[in-house]
Protein backbone atom coordinates (compact mmCIF):
# COMPACT_ATOMS: atom_id res chain seq x y z
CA UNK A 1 -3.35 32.46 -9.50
CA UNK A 2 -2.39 35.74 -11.56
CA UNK A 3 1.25 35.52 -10.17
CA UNK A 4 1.61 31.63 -11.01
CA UNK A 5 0.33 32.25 -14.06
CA UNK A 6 3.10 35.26 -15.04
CA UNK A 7 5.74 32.32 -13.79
CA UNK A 8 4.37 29.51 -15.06
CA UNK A 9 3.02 29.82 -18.03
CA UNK A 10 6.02 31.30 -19.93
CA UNK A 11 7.41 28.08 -18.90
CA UNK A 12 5.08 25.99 -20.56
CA UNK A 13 5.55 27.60 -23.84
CA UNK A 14 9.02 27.54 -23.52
CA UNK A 15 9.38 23.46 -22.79
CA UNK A 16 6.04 23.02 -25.61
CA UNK A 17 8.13 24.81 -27.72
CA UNK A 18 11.80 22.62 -27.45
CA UNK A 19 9.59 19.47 -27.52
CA UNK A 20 7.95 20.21 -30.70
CA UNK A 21 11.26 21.15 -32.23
CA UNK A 22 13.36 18.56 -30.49
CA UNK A 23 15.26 17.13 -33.93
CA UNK A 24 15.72 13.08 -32.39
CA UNK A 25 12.45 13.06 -31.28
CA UNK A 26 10.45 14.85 -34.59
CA UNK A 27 13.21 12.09 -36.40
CA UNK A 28 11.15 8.77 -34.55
CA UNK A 29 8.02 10.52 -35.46
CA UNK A 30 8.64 10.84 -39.18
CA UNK A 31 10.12 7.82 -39.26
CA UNK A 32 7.33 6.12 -38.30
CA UNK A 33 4.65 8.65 -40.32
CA UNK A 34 6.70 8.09 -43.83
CA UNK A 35 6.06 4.27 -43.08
CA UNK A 36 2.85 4.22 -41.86
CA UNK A 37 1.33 1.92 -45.24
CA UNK A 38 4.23 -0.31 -44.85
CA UNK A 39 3.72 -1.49 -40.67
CA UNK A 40 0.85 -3.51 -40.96
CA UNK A 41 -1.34 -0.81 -38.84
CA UNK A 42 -4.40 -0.66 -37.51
CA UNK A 43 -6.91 2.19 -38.48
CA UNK A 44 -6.22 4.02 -35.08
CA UNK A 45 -2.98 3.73 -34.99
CA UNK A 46 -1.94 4.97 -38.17
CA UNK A 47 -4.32 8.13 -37.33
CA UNK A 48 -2.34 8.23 -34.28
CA UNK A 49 0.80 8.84 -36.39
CA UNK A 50 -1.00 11.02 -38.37
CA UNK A 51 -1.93 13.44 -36.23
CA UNK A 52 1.53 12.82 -33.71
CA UNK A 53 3.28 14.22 -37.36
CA UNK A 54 0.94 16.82 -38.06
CA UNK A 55 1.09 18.47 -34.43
CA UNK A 56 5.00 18.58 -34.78
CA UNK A 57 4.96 20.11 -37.84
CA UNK A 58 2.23 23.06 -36.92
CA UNK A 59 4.68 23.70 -33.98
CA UNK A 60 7.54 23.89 -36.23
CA UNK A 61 9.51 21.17 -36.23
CA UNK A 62 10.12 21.16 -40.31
CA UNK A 63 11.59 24.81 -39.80
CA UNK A 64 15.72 25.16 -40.24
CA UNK A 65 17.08 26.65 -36.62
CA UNK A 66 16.67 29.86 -37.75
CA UNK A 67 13.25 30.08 -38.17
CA UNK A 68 12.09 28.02 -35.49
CA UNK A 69 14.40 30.55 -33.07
CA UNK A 70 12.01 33.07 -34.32
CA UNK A 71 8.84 31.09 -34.05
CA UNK A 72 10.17 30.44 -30.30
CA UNK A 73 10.54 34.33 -29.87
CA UNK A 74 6.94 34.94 -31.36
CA UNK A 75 5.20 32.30 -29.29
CA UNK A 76 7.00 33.81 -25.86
CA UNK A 77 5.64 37.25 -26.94
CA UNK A 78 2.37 35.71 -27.60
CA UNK A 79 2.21 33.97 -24.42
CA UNK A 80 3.32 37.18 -22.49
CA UNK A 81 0.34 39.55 -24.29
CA UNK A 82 -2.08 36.64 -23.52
CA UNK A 83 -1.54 36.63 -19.87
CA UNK A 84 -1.52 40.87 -19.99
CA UNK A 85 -5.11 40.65 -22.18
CA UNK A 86 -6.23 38.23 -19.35
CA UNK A 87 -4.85 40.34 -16.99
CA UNK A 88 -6.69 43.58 -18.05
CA UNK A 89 -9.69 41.91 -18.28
CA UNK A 90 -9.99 40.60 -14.92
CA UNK A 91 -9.03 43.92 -13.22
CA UNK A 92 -10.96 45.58 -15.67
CA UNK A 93 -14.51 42.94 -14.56
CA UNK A 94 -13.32 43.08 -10.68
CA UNK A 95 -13.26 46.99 -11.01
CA UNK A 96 -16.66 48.07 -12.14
CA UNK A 97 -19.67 48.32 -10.13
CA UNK A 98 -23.35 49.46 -10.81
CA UNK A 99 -23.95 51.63 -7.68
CA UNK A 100 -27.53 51.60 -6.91
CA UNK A 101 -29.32 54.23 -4.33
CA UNK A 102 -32.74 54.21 -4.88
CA UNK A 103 -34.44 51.40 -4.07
CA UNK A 104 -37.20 51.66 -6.79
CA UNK A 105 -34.61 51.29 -8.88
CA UNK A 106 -33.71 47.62 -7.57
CA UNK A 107 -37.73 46.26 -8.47
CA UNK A 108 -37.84 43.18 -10.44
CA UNK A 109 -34.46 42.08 -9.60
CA UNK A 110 -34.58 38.46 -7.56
CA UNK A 111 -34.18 39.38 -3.08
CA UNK A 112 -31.16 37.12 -2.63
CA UNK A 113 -29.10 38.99 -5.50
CA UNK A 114 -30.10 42.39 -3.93
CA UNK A 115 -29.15 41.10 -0.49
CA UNK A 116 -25.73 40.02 -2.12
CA UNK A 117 -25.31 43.90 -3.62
CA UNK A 118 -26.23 45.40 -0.39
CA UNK A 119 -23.22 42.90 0.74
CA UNK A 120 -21.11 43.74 -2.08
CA UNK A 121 -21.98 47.81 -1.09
CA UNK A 122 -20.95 47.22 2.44
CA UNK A 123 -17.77 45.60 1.88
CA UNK A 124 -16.76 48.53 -0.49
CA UNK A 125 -17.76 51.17 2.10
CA UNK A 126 -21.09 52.58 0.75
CA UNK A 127 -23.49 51.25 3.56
CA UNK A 128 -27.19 51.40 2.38
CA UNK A 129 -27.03 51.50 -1.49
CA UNK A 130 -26.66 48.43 -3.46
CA UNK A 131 -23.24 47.30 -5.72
CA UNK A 132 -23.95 44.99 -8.81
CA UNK A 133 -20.55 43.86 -10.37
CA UNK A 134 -20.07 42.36 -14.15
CA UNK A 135 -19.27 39.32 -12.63
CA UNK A 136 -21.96 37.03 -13.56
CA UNK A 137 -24.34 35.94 -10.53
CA UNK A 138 -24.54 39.42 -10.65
CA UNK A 139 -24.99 40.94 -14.39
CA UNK A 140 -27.19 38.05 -15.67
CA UNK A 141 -30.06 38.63 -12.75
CA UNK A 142 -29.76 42.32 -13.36
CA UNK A 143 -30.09 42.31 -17.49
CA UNK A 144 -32.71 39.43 -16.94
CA UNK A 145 -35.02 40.83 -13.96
CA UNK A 146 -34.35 44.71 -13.43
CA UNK A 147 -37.45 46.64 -14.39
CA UNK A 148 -35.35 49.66 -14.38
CA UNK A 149 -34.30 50.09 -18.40
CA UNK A 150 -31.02 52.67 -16.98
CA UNK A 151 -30.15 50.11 -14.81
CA UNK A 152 -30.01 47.43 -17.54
CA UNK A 153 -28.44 49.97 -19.99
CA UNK A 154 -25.40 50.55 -17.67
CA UNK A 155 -25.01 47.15 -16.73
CA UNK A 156 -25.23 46.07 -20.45
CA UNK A 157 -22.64 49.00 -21.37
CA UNK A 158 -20.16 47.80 -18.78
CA UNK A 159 -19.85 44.57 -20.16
CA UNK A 160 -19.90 45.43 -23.78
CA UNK A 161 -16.68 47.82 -23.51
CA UNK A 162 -14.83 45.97 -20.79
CA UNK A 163 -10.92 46.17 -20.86
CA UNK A 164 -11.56 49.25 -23.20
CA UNK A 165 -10.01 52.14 -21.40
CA UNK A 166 -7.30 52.86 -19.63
CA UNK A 167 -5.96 52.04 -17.46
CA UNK A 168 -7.02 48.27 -18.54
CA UNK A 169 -7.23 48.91 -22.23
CA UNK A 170 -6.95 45.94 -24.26
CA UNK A 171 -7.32 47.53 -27.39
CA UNK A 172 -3.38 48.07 -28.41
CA UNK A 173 -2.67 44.36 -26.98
CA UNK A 174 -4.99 42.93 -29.65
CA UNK A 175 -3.22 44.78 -32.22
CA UNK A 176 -0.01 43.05 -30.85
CA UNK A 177 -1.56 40.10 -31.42
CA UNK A 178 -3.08 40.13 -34.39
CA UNK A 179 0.84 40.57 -36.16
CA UNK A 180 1.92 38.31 -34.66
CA UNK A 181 0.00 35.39 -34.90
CA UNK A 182 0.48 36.85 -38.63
CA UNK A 183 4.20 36.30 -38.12
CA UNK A 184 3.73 33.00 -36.52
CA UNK A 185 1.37 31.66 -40.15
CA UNK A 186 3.48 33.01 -42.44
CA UNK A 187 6.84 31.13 -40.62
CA UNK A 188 5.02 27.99 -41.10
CA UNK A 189 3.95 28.60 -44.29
CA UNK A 190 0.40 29.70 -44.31
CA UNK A 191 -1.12 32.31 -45.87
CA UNK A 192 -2.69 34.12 -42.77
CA UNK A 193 -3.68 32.89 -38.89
CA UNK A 194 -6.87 31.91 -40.01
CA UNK A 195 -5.73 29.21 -42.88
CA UNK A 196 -3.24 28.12 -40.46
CA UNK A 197 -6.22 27.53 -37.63
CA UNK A 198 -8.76 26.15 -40.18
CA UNK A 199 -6.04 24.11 -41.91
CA UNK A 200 -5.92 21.47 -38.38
CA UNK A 201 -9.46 21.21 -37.74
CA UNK A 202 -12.73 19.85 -39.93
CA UNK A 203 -13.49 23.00 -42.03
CA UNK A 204 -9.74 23.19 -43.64
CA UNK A 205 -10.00 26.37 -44.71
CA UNK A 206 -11.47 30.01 -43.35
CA UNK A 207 -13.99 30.29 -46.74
CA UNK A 208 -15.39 26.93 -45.68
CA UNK A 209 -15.46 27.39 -41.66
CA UNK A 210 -17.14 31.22 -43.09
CA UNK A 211 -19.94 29.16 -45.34
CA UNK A 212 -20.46 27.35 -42.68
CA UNK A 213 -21.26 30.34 -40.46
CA UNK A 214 -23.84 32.29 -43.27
CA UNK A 215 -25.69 29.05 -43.38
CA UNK A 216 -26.64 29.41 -39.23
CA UNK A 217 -25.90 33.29 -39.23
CA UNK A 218 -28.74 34.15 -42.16
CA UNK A 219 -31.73 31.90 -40.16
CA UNK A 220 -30.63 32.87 -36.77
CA UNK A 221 -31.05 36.85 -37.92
CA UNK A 222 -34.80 36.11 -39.28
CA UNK A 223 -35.61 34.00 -35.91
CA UNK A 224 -33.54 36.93 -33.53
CA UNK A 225 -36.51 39.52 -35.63
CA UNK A 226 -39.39 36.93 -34.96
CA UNK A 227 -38.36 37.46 -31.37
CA UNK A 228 -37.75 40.69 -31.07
CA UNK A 229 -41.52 41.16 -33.07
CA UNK A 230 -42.85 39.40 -29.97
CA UNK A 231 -40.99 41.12 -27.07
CA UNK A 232 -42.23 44.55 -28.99
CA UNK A 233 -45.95 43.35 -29.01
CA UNK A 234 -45.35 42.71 -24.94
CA UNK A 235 -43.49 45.93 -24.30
CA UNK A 236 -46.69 47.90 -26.20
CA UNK A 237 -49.39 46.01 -24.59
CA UNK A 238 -47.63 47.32 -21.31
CA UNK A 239 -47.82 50.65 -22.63
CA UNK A 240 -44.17 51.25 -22.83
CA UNK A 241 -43.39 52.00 -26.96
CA UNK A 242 -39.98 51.65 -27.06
CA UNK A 243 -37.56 50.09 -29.87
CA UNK A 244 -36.02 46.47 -27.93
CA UNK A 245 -32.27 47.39 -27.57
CA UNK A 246 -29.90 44.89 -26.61
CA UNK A 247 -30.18 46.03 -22.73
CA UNK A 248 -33.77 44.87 -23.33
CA UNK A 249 -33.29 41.58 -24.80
CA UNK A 250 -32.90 39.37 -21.40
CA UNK A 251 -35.55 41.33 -19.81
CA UNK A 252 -38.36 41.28 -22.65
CA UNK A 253 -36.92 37.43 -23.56
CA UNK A 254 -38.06 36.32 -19.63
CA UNK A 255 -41.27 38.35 -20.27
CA UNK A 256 -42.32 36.34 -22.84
CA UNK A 257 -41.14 33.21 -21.88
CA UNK A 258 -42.48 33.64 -18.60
């Protein structure tokens, strides 16, 4: 899938690209948008136009050639750093692993997911210990059920700083991005990425879609402490006094549900 990708992807971007720019074709579609009051319409099809004309335009098709050859050039570099960020991160996932020898270590943690580590150990040559991977049938059990704290810690670590480090570092890629989808809003005439993502969807603009965001963000902090309150109150009347980390948070959430 990796390899098709790295083929055929480029390819899509490529033909997206010299449709959305194709002059005769963006000429039928305005043609029809800067008539739209005038043809006797229905409410869905004038939408239809609508949106037809605004798509074209977000991909360029107002641009002189000029521009839209660099807006082609950006969108093939984007495409290519996409497919190396997904790229990093799946070889970065497929190799970690959480090797496990003590048994004590494993209590808590469901019997069918420790049968499939002592699989997963096996099949990477370390008979009688126990592999847990970040993939998830395998992370969520462990952060959920593992008694062990260091087990959860590592597990919780490995996830947080995936594609991180070489040689699967993400970090620089990012940075690529980030200019250029800079690049890519300013060709079309926006002020930054975010005004020209906002500008297509219901928020409009990034203060708006941010407003939006404080108003869920601000009440789901005070219920996240409420919780936390309670998993503390369970971890004490255990007799463990510890401060609820985020390694904690599955573990302690089940305890309480439970």
């Amino acid at each position: 899938m990796q390899q098709l990708s790295e083929v055929i992807l480029p390819m899509v971007s490529t033909a997206s690209d010299e449709i959305s720019m194709d002059p005769k074709l963006f000429a039928r579609v305005k043609s029809l948008y800067d008539r739209r009051d005038q043809l006797g319409l229905e409410p869905y099809q004038k939408r239809a136009i609508e949106l037809s004309y605004k798509s074209f335009v977000r991909n360029g098709a107002l641009l002189n050639a000029s521009e839209q050859q660099k807006l082609m050039e950006v969108n093939k570099k984007l495409t290519d750093l996409f497919l190396k960020y997904n790229k990093n991160l799946l070889a970065s996932t497929n190799s970690f692993e959480l090797v496990v020898d003590n048994k004590a270590d494993l209590a808590g943690i469901p019997a069918g997911i420790v049968a499939t580590a002592a699989t997963e150990a096996t099949s990477r040559g370390k008979d009688g210990k126990w592999v847990f991977t970040l993939h998830a049938p395998s992370r969520l059990p462990v952060l959920k059920y593992a008694d062990s704290r260091d087990v959860r810690e590592k597990m919780y670590k490995g996830y947080i700083n995936l594609a991180s480090q070489a040689p699967y570092d993400n970090r620089p890629i990012i940075g690529d991005i980030v200019k250029l989808r800079a690049r890519k809003a300013a060709l079309l005439g926006f002020k930054d990425f975010a005004s020209y993502m906002t500008d297509n969807v219901m928020a409009k603009t990034p203060q708006a879609a941010t407003e939006l965001l404080m108003q869920i963000w601000e009440p789901a902090v005070n219920r996240a402490h409420e919780e936390i309150a309670e998993m503390t109150e369970y971890a004490k009347a255990e007799g463990k006094d510890i401060t609820i980390e985020p390694w904690d948070y599955y573990y302690y959430a089940e305890k309480v549900r439970a």
